[in-house]
PDB file of N, CA and C in Angstrom:
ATOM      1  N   UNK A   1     -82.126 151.954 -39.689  1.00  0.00           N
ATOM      2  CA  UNK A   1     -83.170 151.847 -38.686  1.00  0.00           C
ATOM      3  C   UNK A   1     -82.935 150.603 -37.841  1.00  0.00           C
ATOM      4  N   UNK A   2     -83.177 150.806 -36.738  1.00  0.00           N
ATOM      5  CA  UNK A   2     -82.315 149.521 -35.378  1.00  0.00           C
ATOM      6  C   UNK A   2     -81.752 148.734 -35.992  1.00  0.00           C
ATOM      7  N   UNK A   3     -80.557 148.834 -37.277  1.00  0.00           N
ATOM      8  CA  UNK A   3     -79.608 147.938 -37.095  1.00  0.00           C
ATOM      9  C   UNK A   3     -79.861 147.085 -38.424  1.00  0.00           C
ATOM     10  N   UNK A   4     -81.104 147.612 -39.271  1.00  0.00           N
ATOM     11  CA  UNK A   4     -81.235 147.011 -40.092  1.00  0.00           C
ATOM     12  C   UNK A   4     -82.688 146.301 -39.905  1.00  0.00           C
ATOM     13  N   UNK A   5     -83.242 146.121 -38.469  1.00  0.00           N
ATOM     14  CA  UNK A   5     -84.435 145.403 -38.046  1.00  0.00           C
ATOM     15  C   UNK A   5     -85.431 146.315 -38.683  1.00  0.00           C
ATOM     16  N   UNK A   6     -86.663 145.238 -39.055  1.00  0.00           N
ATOM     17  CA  UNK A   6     -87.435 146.140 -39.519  1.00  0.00           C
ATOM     18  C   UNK A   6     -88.893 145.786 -37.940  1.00  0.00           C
ATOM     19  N   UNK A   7     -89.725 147.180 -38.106  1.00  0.00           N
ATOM     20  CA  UNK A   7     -90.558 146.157 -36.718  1.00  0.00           C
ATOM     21  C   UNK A   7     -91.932 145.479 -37.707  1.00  0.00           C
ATOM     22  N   UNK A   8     -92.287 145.051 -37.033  1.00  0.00           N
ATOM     23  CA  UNK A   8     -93.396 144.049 -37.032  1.00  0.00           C
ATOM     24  C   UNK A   8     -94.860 144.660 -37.276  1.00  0.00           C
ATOM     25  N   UNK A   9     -95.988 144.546 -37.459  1.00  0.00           N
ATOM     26  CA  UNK A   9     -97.200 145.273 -37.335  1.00  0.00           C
ATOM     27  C   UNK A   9     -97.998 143.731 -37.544  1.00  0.00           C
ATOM     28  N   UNK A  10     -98.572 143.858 -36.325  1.00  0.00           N
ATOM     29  CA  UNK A  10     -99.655 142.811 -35.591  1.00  0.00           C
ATOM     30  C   UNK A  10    -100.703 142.823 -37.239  1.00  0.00           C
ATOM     31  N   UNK A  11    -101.357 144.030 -37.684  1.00  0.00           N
ATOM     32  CA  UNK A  11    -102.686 144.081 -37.853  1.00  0.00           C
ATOM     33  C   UNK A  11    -102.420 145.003 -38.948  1.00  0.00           C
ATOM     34  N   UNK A  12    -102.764 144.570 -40.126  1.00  0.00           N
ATOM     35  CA  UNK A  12    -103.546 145.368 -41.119  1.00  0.00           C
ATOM     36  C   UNK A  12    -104.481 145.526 -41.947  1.00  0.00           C
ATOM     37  N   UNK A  13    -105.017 146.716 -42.185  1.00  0.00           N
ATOM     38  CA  UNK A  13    -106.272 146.776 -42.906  1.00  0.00           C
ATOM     39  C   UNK A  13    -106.847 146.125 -44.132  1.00  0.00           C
ATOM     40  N   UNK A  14    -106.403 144.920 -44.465  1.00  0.00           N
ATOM     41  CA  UNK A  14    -106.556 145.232 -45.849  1.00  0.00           C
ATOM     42  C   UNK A  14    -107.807 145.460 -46.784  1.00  0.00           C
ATOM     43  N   UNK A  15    -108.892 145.406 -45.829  1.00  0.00           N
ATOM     44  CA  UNK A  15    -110.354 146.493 -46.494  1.00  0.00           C
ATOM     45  C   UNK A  15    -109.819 147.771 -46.764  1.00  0.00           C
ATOM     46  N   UNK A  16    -109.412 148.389 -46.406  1.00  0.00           N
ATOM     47  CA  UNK A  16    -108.843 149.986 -46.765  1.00  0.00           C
ATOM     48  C   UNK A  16    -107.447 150.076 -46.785  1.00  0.00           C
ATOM     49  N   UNK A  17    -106.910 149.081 -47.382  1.00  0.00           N
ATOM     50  CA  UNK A  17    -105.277 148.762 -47.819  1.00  0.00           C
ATOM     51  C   UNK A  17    -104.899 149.510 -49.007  1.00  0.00           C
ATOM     52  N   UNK A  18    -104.610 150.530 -49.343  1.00  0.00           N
ATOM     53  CA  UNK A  18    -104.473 151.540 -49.945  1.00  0.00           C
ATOM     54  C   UNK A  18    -102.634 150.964 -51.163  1.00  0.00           C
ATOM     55  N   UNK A  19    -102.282 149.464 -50.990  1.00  0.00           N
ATOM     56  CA  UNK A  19    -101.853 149.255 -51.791  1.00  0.00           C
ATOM     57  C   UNK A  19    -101.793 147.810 -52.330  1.00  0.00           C
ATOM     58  N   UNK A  20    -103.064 147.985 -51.967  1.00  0.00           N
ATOM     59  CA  UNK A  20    -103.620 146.102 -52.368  1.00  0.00           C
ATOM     60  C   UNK A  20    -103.107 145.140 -52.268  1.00  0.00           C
ATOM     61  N   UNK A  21    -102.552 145.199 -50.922  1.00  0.00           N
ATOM     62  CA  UNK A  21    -102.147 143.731 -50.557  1.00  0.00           C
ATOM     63  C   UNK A  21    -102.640 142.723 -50.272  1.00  0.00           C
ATOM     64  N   UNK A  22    -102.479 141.197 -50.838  1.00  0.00           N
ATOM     65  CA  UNK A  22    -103.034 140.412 -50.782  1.00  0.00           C
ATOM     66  C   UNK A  22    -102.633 139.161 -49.717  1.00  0.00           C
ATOM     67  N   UNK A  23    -103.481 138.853 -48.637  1.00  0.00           N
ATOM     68  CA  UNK A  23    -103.063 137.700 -47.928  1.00  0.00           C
ATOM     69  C   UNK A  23    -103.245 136.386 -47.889  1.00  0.00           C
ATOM     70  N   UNK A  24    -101.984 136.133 -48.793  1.00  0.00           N
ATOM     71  CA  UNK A  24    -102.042 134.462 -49.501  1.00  0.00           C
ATOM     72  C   UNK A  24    -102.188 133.351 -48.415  1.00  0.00           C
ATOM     73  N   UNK A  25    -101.979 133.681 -47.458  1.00  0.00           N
ATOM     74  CA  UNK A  25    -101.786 132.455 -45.795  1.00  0.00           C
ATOM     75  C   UNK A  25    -102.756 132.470 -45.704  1.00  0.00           C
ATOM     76  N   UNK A  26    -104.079 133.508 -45.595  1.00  0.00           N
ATOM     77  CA  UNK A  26    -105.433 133.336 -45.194  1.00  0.00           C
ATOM     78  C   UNK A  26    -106.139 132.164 -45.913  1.00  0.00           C
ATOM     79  N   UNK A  27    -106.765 130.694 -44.917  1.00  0.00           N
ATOM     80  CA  UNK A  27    -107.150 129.416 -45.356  1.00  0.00           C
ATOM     81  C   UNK A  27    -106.394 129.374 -46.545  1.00  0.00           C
ATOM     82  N   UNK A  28    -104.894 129.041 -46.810  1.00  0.00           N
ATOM     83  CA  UNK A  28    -104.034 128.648 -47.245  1.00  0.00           C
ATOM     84  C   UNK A  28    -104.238 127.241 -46.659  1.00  0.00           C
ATOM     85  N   UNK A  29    -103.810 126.036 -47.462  1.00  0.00           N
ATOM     86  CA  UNK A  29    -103.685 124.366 -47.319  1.00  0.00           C
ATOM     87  C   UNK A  29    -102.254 124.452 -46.731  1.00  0.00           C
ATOM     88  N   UNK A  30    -101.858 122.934 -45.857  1.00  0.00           N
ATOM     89  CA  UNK A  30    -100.709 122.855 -45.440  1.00  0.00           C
ATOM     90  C   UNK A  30     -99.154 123.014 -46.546  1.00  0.00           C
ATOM     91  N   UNK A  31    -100.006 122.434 -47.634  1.00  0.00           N
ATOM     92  CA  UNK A  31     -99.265 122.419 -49.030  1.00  0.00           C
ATOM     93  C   UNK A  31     -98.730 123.754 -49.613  1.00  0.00           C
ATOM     94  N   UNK A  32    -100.149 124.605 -49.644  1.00  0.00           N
ATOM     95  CA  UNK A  32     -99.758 126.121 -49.972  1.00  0.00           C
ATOM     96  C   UNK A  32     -98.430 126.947 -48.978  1.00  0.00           C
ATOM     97  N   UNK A  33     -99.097 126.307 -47.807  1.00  0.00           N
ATOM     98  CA  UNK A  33     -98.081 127.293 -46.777  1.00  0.00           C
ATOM     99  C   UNK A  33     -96.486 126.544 -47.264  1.00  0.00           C
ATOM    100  N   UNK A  34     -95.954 125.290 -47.379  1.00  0.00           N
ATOM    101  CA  UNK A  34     -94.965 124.342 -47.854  1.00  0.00           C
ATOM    102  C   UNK A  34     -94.767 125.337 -48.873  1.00  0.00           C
ATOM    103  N   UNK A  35     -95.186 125.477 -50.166  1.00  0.00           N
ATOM    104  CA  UNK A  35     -94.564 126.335 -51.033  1.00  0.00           C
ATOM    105  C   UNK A  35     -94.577 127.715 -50.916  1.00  0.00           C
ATOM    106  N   UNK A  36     -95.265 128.478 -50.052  1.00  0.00           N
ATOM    107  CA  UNK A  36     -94.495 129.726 -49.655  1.00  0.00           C
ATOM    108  C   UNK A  36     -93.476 129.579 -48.559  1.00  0.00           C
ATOM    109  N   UNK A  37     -93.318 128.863 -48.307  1.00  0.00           N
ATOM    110  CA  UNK A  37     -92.428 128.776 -47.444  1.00  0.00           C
ATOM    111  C   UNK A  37     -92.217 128.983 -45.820  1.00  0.00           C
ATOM    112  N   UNK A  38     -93.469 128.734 -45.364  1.00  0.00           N
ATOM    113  CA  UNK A  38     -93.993 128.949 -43.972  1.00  0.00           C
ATOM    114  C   UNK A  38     -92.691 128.309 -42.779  1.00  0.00           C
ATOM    115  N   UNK A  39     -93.317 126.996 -43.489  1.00  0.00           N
ATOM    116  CA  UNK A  39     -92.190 125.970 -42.443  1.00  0.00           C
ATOM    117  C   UNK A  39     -90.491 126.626 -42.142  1.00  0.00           C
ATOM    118  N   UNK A  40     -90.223 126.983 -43.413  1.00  0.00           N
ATOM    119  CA  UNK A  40     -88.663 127.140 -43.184  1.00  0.00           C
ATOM    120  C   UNK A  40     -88.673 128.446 -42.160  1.00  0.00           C
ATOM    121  N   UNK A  41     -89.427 129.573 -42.532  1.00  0.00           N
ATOM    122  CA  UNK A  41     -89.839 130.326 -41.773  1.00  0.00           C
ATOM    123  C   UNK A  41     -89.797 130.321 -40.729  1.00  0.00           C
ATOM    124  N   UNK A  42     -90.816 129.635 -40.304  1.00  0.00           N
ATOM    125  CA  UNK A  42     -91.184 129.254 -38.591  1.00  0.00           C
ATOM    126  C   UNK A  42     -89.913 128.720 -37.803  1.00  0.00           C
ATOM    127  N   UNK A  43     -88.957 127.991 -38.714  1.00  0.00           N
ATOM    128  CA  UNK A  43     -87.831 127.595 -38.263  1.00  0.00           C
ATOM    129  C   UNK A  43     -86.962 128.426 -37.571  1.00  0.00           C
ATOM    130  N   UNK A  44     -86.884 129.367 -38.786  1.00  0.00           N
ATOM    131  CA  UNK A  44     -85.796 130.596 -38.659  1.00  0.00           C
ATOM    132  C   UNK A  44     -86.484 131.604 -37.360  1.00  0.00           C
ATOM    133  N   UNK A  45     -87.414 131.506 -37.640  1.00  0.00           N
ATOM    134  CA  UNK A  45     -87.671 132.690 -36.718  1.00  0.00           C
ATOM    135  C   UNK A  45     -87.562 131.995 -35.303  1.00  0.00           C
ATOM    136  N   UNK A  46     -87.782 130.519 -35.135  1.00  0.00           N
ATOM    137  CA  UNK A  46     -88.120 129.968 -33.241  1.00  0.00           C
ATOM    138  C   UNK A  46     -86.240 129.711 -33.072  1.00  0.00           C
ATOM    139  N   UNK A  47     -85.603 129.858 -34.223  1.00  0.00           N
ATOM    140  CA  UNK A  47     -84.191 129.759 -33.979  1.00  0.00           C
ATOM    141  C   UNK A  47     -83.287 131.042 -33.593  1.00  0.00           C
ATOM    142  N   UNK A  48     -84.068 131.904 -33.860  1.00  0.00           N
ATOM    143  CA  UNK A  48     -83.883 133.489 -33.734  1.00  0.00           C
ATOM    144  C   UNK A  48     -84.154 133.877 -32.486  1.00  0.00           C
ATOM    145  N   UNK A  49     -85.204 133.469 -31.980  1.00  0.00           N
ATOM    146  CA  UNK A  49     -85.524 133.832 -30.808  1.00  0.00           C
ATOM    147  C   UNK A  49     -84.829 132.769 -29.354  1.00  0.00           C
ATOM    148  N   UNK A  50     -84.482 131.692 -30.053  1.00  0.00           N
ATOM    149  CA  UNK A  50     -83.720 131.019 -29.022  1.00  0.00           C
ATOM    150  C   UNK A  50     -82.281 131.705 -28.709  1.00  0.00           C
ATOM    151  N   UNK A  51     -82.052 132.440 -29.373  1.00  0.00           N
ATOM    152  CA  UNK A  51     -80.773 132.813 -28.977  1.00  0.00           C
ATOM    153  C   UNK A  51     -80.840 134.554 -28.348  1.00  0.00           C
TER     154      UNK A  51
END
């Protein structure tokens, strides 16, 4: 599928999330986001898009 890309989805339900996903970032501390790994993240991805 495009190459291996997967797409994106803005928005999901998770009141009627039919496989109980849980969103750990929601009022997550700067600390929490540090150990999931936000920062490195944010890296990769504004480095991704620079090119």
């Amino acid at each position: 599928m495009n190459g291996g890309e997967v797409p994106f989805r803005e928005y999901y339900d998770l009141r009627a999330d039919p496989y109980r996903l849980t969103n750990r970032l929601h009022g997550a501390s700067t600390e929490q986001e540090r150990r999931l790994g936000v920062p490195e993240s944010a890296r990769r991805l504004t480095a991704a898009r620079a090119t």
